[in-house]
PDB file of N, CA and C in Angstrom:
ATOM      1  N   UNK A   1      21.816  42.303  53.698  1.00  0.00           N
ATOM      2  CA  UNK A   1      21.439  42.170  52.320  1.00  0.00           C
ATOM      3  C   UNK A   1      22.329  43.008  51.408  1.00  0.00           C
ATOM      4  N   UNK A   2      23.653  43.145  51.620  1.00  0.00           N
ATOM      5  CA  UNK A   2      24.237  44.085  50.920  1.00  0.00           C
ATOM      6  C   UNK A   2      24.841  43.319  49.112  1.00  0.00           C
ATOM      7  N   UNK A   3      24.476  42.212  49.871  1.00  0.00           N
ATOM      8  CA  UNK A   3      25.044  41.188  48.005  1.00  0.00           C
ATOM      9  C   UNK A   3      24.116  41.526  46.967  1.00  0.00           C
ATOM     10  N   UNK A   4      22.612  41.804  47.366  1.00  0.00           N
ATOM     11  CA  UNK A   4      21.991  41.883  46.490  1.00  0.00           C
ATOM     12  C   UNK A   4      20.921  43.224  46.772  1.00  0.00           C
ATOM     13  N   UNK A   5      22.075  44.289  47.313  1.00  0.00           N
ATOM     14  CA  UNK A   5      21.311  45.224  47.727  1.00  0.00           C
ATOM     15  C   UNK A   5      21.163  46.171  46.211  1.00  0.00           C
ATOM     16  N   UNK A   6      19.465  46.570  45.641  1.00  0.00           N
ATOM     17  CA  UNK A   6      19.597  47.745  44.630  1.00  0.00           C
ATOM     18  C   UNK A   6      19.503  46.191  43.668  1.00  0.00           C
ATOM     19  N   UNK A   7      19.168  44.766  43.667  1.00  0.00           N
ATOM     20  CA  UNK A   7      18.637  44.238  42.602  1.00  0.00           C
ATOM     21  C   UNK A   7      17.818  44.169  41.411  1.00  0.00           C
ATOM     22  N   UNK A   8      17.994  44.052  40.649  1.00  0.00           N
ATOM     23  CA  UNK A   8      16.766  44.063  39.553  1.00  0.00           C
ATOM     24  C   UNK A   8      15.579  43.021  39.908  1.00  0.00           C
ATOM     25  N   UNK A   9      16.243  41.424  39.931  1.00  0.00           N
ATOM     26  CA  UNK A   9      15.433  40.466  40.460  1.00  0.00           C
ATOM     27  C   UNK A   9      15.778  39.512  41.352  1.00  0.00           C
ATOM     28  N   UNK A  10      15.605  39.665  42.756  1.00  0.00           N
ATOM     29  CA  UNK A  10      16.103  38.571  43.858  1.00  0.00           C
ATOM     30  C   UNK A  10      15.430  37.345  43.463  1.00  0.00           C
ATOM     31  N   UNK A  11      16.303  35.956  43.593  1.00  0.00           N
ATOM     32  CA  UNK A  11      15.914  35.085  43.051  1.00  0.00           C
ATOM     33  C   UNK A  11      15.898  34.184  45.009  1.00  0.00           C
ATOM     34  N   UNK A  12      14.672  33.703  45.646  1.00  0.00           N
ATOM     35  CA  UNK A  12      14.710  33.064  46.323  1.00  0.00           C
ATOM     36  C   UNK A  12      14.155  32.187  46.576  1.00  0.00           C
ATOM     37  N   UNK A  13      14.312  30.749  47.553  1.00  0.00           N
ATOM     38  CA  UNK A  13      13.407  29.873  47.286  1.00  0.00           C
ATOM     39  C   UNK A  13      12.348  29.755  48.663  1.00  0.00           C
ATOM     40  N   UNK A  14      10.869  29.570  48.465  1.00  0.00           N
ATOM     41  CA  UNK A  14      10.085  29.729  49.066  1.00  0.00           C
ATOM     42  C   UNK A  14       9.444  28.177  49.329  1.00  0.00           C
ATOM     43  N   UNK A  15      10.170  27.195  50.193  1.00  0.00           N
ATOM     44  CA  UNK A  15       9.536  25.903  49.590  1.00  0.00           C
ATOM     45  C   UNK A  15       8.383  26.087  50.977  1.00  0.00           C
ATOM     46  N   UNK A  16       8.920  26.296  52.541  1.00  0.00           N
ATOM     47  CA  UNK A  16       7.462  26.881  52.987  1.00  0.00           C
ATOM     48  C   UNK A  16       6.303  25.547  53.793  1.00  0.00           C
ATOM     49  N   UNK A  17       7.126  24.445  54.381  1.00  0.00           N
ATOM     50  CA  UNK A  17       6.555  23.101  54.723  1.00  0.00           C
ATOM     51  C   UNK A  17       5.093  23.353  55.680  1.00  0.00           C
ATOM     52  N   UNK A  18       5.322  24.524  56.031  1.00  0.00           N
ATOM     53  CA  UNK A  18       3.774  24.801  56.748  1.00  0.00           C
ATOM     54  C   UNK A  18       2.546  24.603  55.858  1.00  0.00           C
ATOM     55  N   UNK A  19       2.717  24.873  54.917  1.00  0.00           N
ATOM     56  CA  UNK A  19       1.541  24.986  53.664  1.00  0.00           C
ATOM     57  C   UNK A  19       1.074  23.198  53.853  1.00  0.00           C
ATOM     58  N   UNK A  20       2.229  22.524  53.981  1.00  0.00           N
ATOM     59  CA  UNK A  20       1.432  20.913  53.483  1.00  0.00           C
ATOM     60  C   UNK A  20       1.557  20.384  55.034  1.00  0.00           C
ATOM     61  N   UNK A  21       0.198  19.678  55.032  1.00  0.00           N
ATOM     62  CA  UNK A  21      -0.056  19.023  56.546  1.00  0.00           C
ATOM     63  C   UNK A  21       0.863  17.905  56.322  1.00  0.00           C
ATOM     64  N   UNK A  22       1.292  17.032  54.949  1.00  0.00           N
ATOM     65  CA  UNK A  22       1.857  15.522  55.157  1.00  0.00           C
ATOM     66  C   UNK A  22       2.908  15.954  55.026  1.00  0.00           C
ATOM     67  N   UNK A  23       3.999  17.112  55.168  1.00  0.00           N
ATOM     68  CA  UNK A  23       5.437  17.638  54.978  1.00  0.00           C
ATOM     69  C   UNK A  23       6.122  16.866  56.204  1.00  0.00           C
ATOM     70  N   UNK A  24       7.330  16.124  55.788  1.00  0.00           N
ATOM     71  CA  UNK A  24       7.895  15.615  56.780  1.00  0.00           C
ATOM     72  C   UNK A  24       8.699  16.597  57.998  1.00  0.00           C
ATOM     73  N   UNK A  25       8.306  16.579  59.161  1.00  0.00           N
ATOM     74  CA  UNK A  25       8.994  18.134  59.974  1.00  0.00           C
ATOM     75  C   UNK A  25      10.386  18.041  59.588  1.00  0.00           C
ATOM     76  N   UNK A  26      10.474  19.747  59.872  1.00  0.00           N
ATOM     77  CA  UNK A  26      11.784  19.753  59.932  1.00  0.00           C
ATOM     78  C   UNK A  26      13.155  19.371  60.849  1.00  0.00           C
ATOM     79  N   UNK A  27      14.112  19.236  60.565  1.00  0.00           N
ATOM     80  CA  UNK A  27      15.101  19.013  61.536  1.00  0.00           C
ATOM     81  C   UNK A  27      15.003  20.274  62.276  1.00  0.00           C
ATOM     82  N   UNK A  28      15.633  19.580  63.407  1.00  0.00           N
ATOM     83  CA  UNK A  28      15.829  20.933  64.654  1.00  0.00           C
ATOM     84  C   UNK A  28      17.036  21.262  64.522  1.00  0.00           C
ATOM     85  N   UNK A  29      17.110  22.815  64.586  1.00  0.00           N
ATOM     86  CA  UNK A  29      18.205  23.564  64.202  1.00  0.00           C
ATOM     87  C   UNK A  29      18.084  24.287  63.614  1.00  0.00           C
ATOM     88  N   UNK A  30      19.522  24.724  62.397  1.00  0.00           N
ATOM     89  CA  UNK A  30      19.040  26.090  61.788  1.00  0.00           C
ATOM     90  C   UNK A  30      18.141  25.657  60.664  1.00  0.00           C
ATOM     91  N   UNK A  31      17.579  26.725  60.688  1.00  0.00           N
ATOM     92  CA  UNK A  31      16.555  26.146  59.231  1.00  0.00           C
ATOM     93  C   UNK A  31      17.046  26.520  57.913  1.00  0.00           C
ATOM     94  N   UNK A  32      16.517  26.106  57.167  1.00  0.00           N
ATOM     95  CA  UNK A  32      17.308  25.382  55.926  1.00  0.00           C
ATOM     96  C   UNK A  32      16.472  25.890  54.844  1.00  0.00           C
ATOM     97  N   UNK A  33      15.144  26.186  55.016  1.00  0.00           N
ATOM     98  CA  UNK A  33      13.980  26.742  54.274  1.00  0.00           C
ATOM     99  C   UNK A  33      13.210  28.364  54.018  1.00  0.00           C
ATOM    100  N   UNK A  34      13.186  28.902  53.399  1.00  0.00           N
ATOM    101  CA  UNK A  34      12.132  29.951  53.553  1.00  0.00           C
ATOM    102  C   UNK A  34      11.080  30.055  53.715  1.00  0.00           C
ATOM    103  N   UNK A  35      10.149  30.758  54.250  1.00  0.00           N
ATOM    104  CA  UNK A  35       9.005  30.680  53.853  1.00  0.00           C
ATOM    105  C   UNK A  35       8.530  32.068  52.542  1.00  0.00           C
ATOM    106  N   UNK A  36       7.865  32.265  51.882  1.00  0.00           N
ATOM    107  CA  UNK A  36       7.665  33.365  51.131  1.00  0.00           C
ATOM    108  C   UNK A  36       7.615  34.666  52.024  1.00  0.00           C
ATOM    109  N   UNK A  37       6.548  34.431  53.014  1.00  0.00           N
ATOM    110  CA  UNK A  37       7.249  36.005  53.160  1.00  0.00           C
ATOM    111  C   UNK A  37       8.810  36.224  53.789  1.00  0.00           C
ATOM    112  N   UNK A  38       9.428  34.963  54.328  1.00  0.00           N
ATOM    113  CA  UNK A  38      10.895  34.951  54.994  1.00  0.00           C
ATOM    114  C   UNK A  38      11.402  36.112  53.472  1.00  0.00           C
ATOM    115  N   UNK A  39      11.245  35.045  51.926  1.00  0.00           N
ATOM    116  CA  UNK A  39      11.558  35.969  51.005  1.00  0.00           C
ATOM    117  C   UNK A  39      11.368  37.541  50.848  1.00  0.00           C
ATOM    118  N   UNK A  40       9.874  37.797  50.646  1.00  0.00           N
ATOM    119  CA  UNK A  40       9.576  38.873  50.844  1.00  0.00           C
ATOM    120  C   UNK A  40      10.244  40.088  51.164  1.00  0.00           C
ATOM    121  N   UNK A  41      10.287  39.485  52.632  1.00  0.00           N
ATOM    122  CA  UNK A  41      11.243  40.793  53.557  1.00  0.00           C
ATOM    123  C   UNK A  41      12.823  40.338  53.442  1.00  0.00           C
ATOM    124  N   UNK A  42      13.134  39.869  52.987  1.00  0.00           N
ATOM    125  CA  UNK A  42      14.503  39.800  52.599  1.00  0.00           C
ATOM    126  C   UNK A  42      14.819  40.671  51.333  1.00  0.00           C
ATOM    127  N   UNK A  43      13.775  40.352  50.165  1.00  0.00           N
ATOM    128  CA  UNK A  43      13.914  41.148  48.731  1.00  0.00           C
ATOM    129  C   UNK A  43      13.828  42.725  49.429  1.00  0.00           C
ATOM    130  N   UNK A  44      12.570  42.921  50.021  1.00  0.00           N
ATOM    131  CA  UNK A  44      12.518  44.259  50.830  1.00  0.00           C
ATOM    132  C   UNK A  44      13.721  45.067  51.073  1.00  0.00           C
ATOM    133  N   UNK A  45      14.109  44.080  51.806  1.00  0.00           N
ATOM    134  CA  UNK A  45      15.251  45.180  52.802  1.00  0.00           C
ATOM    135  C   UNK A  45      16.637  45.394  51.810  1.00  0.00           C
ATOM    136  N   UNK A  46      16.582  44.696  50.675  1.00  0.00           N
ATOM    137  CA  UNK A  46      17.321  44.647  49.734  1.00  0.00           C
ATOM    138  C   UNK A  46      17.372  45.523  48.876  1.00  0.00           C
ATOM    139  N   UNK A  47      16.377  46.461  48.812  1.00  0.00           N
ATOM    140  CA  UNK A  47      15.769  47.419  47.888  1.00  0.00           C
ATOM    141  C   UNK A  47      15.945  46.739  46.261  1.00  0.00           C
ATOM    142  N   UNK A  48      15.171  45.366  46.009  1.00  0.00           N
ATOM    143  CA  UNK A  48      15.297  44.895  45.229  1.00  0.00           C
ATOM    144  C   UNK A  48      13.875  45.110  44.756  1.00  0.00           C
ATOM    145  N   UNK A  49      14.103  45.483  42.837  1.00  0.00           N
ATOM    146  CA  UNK A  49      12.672  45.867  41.750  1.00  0.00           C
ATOM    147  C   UNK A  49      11.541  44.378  42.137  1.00  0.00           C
ATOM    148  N   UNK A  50      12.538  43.521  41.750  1.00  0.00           N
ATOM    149  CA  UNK A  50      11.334  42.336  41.978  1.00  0.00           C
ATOM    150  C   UNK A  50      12.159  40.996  42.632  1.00  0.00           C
ATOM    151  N   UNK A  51      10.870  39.951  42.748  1.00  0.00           N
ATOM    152  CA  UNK A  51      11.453  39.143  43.705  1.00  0.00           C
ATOM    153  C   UNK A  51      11.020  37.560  42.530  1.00  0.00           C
ATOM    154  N   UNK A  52      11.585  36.788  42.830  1.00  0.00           N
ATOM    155  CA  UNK A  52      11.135  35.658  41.530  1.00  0.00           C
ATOM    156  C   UNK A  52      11.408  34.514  43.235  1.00  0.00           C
ATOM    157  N   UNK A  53      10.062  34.032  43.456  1.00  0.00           N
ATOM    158  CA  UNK A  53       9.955  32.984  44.616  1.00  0.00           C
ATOM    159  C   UNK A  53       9.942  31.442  43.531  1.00  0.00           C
ATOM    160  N   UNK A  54      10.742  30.510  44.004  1.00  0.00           N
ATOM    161  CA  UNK A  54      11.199  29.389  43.293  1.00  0.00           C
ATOM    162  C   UNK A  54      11.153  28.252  44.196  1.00  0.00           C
ATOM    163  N   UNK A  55      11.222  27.008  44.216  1.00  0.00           N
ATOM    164  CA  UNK A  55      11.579  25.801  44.905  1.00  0.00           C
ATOM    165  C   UNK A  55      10.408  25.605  46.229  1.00  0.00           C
ATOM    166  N   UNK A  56       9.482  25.524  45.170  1.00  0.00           N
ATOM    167  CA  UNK A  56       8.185  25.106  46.361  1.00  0.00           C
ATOM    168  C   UNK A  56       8.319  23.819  46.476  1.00  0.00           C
ATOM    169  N   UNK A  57       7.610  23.629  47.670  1.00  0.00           N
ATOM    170  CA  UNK A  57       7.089  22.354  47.686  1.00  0.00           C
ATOM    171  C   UNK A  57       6.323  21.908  47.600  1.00  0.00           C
ATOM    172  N   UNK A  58       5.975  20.546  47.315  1.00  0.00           N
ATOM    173  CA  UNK A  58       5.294  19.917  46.019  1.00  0.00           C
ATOM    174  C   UNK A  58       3.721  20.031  46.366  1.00  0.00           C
ATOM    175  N   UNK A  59       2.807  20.222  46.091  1.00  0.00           N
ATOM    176  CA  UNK A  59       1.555  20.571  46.148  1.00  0.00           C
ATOM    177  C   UNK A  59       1.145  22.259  47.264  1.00  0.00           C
ATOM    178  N   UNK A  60       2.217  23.123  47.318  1.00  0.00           N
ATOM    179  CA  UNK A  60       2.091  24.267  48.336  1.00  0.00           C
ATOM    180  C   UNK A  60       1.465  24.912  46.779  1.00  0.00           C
ATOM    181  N   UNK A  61       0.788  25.775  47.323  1.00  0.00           N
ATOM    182  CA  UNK A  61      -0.686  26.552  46.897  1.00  0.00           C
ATOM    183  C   UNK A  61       0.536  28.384  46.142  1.00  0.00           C
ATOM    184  N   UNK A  62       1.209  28.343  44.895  1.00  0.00           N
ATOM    185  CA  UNK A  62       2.119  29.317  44.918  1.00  0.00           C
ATOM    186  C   UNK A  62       1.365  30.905  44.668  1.00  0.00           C
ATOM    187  N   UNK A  63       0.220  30.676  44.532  1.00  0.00           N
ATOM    188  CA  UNK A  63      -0.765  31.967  44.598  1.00  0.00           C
ATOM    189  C   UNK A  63      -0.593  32.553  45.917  1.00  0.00           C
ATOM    190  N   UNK A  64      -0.912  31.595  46.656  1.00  0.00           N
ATOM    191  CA  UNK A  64      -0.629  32.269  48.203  1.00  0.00           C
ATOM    192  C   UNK A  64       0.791  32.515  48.823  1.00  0.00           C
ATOM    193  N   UNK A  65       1.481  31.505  48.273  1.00  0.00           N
ATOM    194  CA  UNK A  65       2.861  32.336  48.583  1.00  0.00           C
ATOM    195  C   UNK A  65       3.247  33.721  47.700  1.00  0.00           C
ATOM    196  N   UNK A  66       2.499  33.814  47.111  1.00  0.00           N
ATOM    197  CA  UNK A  66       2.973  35.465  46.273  1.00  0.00           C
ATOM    198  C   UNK A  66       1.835  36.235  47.653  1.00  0.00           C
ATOM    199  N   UNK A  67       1.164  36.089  47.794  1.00  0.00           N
ATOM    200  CA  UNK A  67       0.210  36.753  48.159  1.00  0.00           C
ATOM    201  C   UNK A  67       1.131  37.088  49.957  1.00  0.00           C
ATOM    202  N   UNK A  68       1.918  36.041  50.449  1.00  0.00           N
ATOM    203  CA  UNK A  68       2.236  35.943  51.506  1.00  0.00           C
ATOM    204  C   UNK A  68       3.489  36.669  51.416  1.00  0.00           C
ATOM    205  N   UNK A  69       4.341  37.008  50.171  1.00  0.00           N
ATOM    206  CA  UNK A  69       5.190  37.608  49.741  1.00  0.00           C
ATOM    207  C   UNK A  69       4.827  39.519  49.237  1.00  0.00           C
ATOM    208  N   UNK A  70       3.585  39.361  49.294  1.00  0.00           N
ATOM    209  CA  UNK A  70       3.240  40.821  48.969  1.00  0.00           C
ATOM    210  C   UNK A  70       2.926  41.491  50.158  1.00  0.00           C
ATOM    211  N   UNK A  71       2.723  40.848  51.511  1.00  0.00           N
ATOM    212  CA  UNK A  71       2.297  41.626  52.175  1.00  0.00           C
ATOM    213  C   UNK A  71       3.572  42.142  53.128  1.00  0.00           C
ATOM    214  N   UNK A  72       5.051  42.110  52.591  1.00  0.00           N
ATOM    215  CA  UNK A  72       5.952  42.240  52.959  1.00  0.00           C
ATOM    216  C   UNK A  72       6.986  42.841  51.718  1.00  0.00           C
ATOM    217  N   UNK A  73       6.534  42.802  50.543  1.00  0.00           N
ATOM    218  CA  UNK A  73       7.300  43.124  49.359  1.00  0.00           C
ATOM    219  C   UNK A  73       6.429  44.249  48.551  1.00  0.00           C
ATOM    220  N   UNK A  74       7.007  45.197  47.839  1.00  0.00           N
ATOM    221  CA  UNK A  74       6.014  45.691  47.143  1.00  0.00           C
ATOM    222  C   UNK A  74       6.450  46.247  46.001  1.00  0.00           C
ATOM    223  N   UNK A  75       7.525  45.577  45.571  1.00  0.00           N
ATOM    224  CA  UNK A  75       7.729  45.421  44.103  1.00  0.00           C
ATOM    225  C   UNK A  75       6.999  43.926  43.254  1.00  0.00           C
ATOM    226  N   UNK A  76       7.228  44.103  41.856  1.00  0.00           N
ATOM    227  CA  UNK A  76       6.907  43.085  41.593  1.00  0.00           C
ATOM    228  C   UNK A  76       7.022  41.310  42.014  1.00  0.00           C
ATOM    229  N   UNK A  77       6.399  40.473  41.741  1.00  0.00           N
ATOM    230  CA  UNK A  77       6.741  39.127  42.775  1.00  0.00           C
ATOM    231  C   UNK A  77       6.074  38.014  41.538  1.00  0.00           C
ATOM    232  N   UNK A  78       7.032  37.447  40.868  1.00  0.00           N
ATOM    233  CA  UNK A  78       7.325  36.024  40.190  1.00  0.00           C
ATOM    234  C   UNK A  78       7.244  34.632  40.464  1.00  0.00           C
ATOM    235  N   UNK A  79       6.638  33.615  40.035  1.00  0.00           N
ATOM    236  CA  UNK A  79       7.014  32.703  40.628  1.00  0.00           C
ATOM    237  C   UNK A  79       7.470  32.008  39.222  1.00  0.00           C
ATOM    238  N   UNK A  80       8.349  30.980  40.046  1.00  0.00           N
ATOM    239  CA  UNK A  80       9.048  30.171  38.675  1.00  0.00           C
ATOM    240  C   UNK A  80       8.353  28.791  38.704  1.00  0.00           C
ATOM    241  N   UNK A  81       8.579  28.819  37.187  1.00  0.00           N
ATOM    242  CA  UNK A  81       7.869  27.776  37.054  1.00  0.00           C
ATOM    243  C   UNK A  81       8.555  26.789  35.974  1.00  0.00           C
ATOM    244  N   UNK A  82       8.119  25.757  35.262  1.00  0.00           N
ATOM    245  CA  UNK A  82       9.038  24.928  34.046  1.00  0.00           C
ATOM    246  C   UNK A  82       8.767  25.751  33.211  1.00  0.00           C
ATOM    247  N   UNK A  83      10.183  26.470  32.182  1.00  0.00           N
ATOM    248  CA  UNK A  83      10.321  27.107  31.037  1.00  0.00           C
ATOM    249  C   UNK A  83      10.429  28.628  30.948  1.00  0.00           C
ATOM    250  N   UNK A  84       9.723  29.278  32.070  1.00  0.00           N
ATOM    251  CA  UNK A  84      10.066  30.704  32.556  1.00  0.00           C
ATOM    252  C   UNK A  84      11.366  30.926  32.443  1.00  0.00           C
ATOM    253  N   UNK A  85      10.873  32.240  31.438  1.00  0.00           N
ATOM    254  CA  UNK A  85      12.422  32.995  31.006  1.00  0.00           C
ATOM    255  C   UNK A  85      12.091  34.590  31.539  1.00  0.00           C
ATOM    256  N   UNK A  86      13.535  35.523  31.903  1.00  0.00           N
ATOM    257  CA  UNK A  86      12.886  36.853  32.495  1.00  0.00           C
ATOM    258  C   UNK A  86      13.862  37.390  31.620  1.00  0.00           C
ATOM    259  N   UNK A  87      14.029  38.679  31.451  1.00  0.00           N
ATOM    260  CA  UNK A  87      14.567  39.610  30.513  1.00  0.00           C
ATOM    261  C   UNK A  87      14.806  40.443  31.541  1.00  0.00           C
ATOM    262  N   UNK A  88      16.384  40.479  31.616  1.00  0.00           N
ATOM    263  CA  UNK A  88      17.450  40.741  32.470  1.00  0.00           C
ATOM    264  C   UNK A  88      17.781  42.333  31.763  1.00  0.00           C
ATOM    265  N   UNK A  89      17.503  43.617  32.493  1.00  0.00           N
ATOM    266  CA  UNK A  89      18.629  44.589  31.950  1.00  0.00           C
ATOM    267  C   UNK A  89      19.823  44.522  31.802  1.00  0.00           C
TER     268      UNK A  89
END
């Protein structure tokens, strides 16, 4: 994590196909997806202020991915949404 080590706000995407039972599986191989806390502990080890979780998938529950993101993060935790703006130092 040294690209975004000491961030203000890690920007990652949490789309997370476990959440939906009708999610088409994934391909086998490397995976291609996060899950929120995958984010989490990535912002973590980053020593990043906050984490902004983005690119869900479509009916995943994003309360619980913060929630699944806090128990691995413990700076602030964002989710994006249409029109969200953040105020960048």
């Amino acid at each position: 994590m040294r690209l975004a080590h000491d961030a203000d706000l890690f920007i990652a995407e949490a789309s997370d196909r476990r959440q939906s039972s009708d999610a088409p599986p994934a391909r086998p191989g490397a995976r291609m997806h996060l899950s929120a806390h995958d984010a989490g502990t990535a912002a973590q080890a980053a020593g990043a202020r906050r984490l902004l979780l983005t690119h869900f998938w479509p009916g995943n529950d994003r309360e619980a991915s913060q929630r699944e993101a806090a128990e691995v993060f413990d700076g602030e935790i964002l989710l994006a949404d249409e029109g969200l703006r953040i105020d960048l130092p």
